[in-house]
C-alpha atoms as a PDB file:
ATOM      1  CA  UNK A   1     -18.255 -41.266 -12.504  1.00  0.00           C
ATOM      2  CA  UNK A   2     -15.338 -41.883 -14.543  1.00  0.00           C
ATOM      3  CA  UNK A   3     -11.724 -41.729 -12.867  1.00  0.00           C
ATOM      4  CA  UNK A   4      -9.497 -38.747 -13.130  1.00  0.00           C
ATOM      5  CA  UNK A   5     -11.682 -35.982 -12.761  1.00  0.00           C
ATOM      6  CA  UNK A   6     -12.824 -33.601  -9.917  1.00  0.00           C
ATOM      7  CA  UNK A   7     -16.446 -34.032 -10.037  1.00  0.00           C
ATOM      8  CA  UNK A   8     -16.300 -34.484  -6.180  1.00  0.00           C
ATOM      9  CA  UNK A   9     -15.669 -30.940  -5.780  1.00  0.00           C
ATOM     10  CA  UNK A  10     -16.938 -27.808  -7.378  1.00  0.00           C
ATOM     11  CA  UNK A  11     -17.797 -24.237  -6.385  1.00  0.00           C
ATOM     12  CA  UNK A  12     -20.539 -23.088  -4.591  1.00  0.00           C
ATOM     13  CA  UNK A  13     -20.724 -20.131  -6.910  1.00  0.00           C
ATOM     14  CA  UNK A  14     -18.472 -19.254 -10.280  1.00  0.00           C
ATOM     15  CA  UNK A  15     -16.985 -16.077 -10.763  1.00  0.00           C
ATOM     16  CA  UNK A  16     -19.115 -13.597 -12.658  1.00  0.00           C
ATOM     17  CA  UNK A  17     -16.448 -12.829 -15.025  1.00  0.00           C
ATOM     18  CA  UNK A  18     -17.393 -15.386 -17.936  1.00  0.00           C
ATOM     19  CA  UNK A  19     -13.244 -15.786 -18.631  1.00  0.00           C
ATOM     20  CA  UNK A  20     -12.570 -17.108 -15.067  1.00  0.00           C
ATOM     21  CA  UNK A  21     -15.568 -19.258 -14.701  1.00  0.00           C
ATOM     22  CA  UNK A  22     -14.652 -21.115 -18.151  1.00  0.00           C
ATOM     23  CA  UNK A  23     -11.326 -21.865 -16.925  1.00  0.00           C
ATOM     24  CA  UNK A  24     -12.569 -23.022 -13.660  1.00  0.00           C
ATOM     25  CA  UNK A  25     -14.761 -25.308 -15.721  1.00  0.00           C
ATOM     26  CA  UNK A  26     -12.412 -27.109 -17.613  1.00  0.00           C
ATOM     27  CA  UNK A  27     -10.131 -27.448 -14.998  1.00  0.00           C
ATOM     28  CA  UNK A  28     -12.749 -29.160 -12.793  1.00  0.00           C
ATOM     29  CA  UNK A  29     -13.486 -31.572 -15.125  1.00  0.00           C
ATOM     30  CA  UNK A  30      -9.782 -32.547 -16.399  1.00  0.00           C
ATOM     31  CA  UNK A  31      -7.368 -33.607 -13.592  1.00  0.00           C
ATOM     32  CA  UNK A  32      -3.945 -33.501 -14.600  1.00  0.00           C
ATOM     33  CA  UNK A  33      -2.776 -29.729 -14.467  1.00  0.00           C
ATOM     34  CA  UNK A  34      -3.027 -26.554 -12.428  1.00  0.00           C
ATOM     35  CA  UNK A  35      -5.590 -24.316 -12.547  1.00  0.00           C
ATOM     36  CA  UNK A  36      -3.811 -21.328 -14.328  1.00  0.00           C
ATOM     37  CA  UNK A  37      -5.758 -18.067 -12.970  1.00  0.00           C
ATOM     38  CA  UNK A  38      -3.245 -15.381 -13.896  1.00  0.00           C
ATOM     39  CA  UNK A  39      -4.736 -11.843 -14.022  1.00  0.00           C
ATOM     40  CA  UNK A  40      -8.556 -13.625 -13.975  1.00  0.00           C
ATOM     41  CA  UNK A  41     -11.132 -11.788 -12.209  1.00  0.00           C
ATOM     42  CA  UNK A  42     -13.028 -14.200  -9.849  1.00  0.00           C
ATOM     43  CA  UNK A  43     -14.919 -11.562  -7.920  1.00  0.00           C
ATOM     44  CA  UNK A  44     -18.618 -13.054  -7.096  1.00  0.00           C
ATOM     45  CA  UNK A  45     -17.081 -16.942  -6.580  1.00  0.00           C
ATOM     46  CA  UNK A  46     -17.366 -18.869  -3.839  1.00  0.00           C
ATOM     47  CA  UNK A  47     -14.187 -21.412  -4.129  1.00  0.00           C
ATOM     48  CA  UNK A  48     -14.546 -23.099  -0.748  1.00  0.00           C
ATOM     49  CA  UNK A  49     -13.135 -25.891   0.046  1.00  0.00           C
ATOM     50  CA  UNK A  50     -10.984 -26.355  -3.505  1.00  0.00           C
ATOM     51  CA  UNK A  51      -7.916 -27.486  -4.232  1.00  0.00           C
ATOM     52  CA  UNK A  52      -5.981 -25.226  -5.770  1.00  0.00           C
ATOM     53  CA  UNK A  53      -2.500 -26.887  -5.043  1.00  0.00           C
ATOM     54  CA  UNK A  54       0.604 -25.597  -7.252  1.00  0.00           C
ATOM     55  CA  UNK A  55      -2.078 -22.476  -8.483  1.00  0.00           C
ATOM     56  CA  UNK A  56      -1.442 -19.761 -10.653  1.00  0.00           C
ATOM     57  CA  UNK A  57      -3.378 -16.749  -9.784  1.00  0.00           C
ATOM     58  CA  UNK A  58      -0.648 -14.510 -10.391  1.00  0.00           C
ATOM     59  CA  UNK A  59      -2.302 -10.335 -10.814  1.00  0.00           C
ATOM     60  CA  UNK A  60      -5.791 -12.078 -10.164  1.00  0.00           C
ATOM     61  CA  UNK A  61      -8.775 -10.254  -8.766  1.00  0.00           C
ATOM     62  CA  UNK A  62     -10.231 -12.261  -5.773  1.00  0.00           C
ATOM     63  CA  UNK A  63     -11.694  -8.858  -3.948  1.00  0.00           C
ATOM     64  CA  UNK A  64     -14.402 -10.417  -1.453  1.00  0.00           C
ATOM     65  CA  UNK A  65     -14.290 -13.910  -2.408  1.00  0.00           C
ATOM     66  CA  UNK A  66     -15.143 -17.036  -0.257  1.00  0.00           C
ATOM     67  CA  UNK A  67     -12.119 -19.551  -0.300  1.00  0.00           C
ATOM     68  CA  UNK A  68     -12.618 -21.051   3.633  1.00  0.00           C
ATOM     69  CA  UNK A  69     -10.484 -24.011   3.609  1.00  0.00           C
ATOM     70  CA  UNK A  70      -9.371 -24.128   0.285  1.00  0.00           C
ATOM     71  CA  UNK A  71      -5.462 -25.354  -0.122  1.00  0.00           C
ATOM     72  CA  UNK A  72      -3.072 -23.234  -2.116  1.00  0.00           C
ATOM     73  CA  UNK A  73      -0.135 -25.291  -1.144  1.00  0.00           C
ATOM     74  CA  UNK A  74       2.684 -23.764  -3.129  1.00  0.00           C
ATOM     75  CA  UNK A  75       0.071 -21.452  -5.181  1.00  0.00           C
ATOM     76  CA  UNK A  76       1.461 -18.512  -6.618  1.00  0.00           C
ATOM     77  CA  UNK A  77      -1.301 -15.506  -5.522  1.00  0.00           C
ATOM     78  CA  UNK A  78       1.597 -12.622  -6.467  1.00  0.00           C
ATOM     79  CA  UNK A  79       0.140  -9.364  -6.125  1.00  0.00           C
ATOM     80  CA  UNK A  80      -3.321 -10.707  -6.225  1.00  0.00           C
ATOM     81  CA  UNK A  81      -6.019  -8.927  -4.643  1.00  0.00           C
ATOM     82  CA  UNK A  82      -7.669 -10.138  -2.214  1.00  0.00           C
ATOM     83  CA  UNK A  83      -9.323  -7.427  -0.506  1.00  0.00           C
ATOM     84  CA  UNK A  84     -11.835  -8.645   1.856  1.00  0.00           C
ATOM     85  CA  UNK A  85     -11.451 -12.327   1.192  1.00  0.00           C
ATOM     86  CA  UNK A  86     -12.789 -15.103   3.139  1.00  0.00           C
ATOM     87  CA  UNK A  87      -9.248 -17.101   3.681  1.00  0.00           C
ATOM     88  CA  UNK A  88     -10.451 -18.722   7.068  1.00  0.00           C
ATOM     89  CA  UNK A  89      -9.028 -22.075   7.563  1.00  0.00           C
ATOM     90  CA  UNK A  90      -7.480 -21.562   4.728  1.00  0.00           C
ATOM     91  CA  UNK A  91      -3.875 -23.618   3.243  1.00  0.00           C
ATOM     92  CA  UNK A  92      -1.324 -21.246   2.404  1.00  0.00           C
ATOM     93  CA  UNK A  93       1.861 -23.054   3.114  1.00  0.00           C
ATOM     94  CA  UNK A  94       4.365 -22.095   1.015  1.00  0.00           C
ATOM     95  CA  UNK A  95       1.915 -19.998  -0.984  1.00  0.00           C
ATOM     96  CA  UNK A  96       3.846 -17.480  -2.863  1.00  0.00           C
ATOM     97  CA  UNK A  97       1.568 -13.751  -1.571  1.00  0.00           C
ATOM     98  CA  UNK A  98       4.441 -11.145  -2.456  1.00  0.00           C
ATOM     99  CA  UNK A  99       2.934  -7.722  -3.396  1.00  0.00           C
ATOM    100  CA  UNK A 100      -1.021  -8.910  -2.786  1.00  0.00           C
ATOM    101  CA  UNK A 101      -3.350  -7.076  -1.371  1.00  0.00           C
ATOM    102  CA  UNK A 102      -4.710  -9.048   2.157  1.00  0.00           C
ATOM    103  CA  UNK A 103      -6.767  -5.441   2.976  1.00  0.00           C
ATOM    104  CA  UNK A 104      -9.967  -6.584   5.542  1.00  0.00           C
ATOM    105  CA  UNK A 105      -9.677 -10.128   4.395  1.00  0.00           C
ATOM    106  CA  UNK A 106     -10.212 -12.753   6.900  1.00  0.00           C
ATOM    107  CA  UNK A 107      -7.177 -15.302   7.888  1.00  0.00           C
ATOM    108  CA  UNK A 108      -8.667 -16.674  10.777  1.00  0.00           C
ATOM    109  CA  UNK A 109      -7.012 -20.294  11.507  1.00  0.00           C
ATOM    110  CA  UNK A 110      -5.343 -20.203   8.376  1.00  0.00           C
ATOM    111  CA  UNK A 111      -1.706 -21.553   7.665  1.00  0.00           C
ATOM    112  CA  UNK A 112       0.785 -20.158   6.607  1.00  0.00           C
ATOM    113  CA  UNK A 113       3.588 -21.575   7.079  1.00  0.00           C
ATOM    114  CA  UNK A 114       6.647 -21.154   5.065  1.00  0.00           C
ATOM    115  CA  UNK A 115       4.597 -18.273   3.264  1.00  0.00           C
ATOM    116  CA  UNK A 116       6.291 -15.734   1.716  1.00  0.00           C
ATOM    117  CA  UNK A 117       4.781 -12.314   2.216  1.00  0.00           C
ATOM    118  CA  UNK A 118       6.665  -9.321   1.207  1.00  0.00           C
ATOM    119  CA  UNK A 119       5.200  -5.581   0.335  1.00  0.00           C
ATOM    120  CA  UNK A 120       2.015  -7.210   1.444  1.00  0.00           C
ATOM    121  CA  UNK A 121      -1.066  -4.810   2.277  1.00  0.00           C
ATOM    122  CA  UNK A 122      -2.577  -6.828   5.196  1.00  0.00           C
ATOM    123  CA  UNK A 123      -4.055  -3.380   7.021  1.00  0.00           C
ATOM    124  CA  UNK A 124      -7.729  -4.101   8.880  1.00  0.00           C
ATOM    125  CA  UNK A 125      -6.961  -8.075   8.375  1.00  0.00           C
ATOM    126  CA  UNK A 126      -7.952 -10.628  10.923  1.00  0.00           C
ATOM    127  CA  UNK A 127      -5.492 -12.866  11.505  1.00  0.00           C
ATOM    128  CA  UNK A 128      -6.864 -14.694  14.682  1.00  0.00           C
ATOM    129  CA  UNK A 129      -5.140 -17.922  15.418  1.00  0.00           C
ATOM    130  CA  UNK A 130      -3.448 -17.937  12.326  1.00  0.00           C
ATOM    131  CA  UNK A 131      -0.239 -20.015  12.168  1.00  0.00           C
ATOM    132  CA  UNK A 132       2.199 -18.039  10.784  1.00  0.00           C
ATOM    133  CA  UNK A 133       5.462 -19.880  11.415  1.00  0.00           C
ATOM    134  CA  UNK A 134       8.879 -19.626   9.414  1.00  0.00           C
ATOM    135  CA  UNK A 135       7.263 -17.256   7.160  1.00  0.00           C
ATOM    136  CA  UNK A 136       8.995 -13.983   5.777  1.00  0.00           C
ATOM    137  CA  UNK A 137       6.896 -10.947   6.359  1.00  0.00           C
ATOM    138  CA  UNK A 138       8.912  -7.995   4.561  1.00  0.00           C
ATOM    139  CA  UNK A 139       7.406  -4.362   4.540  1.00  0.00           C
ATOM    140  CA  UNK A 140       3.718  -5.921   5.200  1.00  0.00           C
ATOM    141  CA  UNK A 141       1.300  -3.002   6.767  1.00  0.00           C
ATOM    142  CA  UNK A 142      -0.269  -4.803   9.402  1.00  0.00           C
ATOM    143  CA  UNK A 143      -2.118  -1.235  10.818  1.00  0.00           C
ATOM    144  CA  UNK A 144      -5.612  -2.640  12.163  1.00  0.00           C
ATOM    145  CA  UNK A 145      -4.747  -5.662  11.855  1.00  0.00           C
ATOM    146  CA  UNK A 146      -6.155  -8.606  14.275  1.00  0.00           C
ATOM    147  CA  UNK A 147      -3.228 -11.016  15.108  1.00  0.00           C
ATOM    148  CA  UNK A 148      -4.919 -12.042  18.576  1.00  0.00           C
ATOM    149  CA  UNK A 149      -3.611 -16.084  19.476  1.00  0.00           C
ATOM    150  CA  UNK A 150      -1.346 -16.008  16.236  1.00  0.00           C
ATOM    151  CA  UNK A 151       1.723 -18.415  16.361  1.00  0.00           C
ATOM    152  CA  UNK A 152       4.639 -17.527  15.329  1.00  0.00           C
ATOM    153  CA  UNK A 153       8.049 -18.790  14.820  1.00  0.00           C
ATOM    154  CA  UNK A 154      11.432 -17.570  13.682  1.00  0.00           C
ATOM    155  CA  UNK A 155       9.530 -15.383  11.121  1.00  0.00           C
ATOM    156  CA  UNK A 156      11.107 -12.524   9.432  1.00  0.00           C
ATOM    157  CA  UNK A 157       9.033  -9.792  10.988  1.00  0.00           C
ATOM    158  CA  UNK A 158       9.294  -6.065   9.336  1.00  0.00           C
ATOM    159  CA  UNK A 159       6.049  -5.383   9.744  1.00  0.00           C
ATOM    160  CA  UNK A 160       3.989  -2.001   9.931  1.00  0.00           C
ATOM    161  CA  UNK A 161       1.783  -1.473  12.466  1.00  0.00           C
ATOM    162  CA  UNK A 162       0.129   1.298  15.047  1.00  0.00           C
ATOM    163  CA  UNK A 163      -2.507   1.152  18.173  1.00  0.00           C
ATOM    164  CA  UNK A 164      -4.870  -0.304  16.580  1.00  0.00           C
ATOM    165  CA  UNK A 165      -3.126  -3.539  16.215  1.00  0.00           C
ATOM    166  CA  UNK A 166      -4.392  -6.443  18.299  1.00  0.00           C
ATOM    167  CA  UNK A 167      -1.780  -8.628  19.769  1.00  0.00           C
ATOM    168  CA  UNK A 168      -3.362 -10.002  21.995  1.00  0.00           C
ATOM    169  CA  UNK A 169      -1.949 -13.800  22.785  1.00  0.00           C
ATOM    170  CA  UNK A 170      -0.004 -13.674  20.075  1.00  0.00           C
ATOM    171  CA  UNK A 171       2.804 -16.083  20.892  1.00  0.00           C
ATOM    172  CA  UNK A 172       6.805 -17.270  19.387  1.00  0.00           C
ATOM    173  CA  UNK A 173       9.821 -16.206  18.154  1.00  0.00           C
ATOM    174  CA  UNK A 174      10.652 -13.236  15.265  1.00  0.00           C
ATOM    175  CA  UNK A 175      13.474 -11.426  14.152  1.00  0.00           C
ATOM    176  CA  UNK A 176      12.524  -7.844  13.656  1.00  0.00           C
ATOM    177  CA  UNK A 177      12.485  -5.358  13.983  1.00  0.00           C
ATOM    178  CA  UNK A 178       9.240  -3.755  13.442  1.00  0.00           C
ATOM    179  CA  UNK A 179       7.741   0.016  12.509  1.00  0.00           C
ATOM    180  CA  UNK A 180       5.301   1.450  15.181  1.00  0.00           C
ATOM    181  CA  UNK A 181       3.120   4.114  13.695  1.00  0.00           C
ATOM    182  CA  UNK A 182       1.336   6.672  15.547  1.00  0.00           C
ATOM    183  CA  UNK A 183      -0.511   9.716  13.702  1.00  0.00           C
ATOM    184  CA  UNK A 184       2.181  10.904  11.219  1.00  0.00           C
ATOM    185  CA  UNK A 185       5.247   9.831  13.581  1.00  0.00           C
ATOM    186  CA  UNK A 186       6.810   6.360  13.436  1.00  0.00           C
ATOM    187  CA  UNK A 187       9.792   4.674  14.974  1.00  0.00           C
ATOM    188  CA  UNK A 188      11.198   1.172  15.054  1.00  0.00           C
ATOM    189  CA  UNK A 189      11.106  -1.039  17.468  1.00  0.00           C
ATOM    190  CA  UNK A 190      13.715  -4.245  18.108  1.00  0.00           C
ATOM    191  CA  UNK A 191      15.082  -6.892  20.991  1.00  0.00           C
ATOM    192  CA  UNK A 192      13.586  -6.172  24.501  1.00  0.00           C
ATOM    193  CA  UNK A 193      11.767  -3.120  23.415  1.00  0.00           C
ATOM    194  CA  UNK A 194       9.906  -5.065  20.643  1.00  0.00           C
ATOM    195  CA  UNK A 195       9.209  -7.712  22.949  1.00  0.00           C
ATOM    196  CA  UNK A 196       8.106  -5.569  25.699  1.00  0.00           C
ATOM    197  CA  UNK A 197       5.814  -3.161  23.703  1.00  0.00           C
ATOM    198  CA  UNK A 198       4.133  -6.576  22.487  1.00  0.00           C
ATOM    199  CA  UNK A 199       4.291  -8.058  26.134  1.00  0.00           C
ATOM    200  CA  UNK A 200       2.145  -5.026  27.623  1.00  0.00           C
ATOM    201  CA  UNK A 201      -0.172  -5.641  24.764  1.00  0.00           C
ATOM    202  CA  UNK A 202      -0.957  -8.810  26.053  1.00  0.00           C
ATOM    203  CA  UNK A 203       0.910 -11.171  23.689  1.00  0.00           C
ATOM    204  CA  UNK A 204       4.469 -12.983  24.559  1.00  0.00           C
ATOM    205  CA  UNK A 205       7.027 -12.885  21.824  1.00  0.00           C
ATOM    206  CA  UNK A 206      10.455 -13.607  21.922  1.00  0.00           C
ATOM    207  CA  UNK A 207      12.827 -11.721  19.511  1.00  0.00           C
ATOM    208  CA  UNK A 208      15.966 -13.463  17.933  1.00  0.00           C
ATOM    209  CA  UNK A 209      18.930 -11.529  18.003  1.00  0.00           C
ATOM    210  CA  UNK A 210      20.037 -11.367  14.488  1.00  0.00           C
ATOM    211  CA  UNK A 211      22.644 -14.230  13.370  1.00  0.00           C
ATOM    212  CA  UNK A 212      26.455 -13.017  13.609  1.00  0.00           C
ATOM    213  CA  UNK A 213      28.973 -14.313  10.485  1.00  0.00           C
ATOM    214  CA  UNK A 214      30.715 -16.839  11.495  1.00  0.00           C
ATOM    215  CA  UNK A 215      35.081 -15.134  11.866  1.00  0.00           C
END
């Protein structure tokens, strides 16, 4: 097998949209630049296990596709969609996810570290044991969401979420302050309060008081 190529690696099952599996193709076979996925519709693939370092899929279409373990180290997945994805295990450190859609998917184990995550919908997500350290979560809705043995730490933390929430061993450090939401009603919840409504909930966060400019 000649050098420079990815031959090693290639999905278990291209995208049905004709488009996005010819550019998956191409990029396969030629190393040397990054897959550029912007507004592609991958629905149908199974891209487990790829590399997708430095990505652009940028408005793409991933509804209910399988990506378990596949690295999108500093991939840009802005307002992708992603409903009901398969991210488990998955690399997202530094991965730019601002204004996707994370609806149902699955994040279990995942890492996200450094992640930037603002006007995210990540309602009905599983999230178990995901790291999700020094990441900024800004106006995500988390309703539903599974965050059971997450880690966190020093994470921006305006989150959305309600009852059905799991927080269960959910562990670190946030500043918040977070939105509870119960029927129609919502109110926000910071310092002790935030930590004790997750602390009866069975996780054990601490909450950063917010930094003071320096006189």
């Amino acid at each position: 097998m000649p050098s420079g190529t990815r031959k090693e690696w290639e999905p278990t099952a291209f995208p049905a949209g004709p488009e996005a599996t010819r550019q998956l193709r191409e990029w396969v076979a030629e190393e040397g630049y990054s897959l550029f996925g912007v507004e592609q519709d991958f629905r149908g693939a199974d891209l487990s296990g790829g590399d997708f370092t430095k990505a652009w899929f940028t408005q793409a279409v991933m509804a209910g596709v399988r990506l378990v373990g596949a690295t999108f180290y500093r991939s840009d997945l802005q307002s992708a969609d992603l409903t009901g994805a398969d991210l488990t295990g998955a690399d997202l450190v530094r991965a730019n996810l601002d204004g996707s859609v994370l609806r149902s998917a699955r994040l279990d184990g995942a890492d996200m570290t450094n992640a930037s995550l603002q006007r995210v919908d990540a309602s009905g997500a599983s999230l178990r044991g995901t790291r999700i350290m020094g990441a900024s979560l800004f106006g995500v809705d988390m309703r539903g969401s599974d965050l059971t043995d997450a880690l966190l730490f020093q994470n921006t933390f305006k989150v959305a979420v309600d009852d059905t929430t799991v927080v269960r061993g959910l562990t670190g450090t946030v500043f918040g302050p977070i939105t509870v939401f119960r029927g129609e009603s919502s109110r926000e919840l910071a310092d002790a309060e935030l930590e004790a409504w997750i602390a009866v909930r069975g996780g054990q966060v601490r909450v950063i008081p917010p930094r003071r400019p320096s006189p």
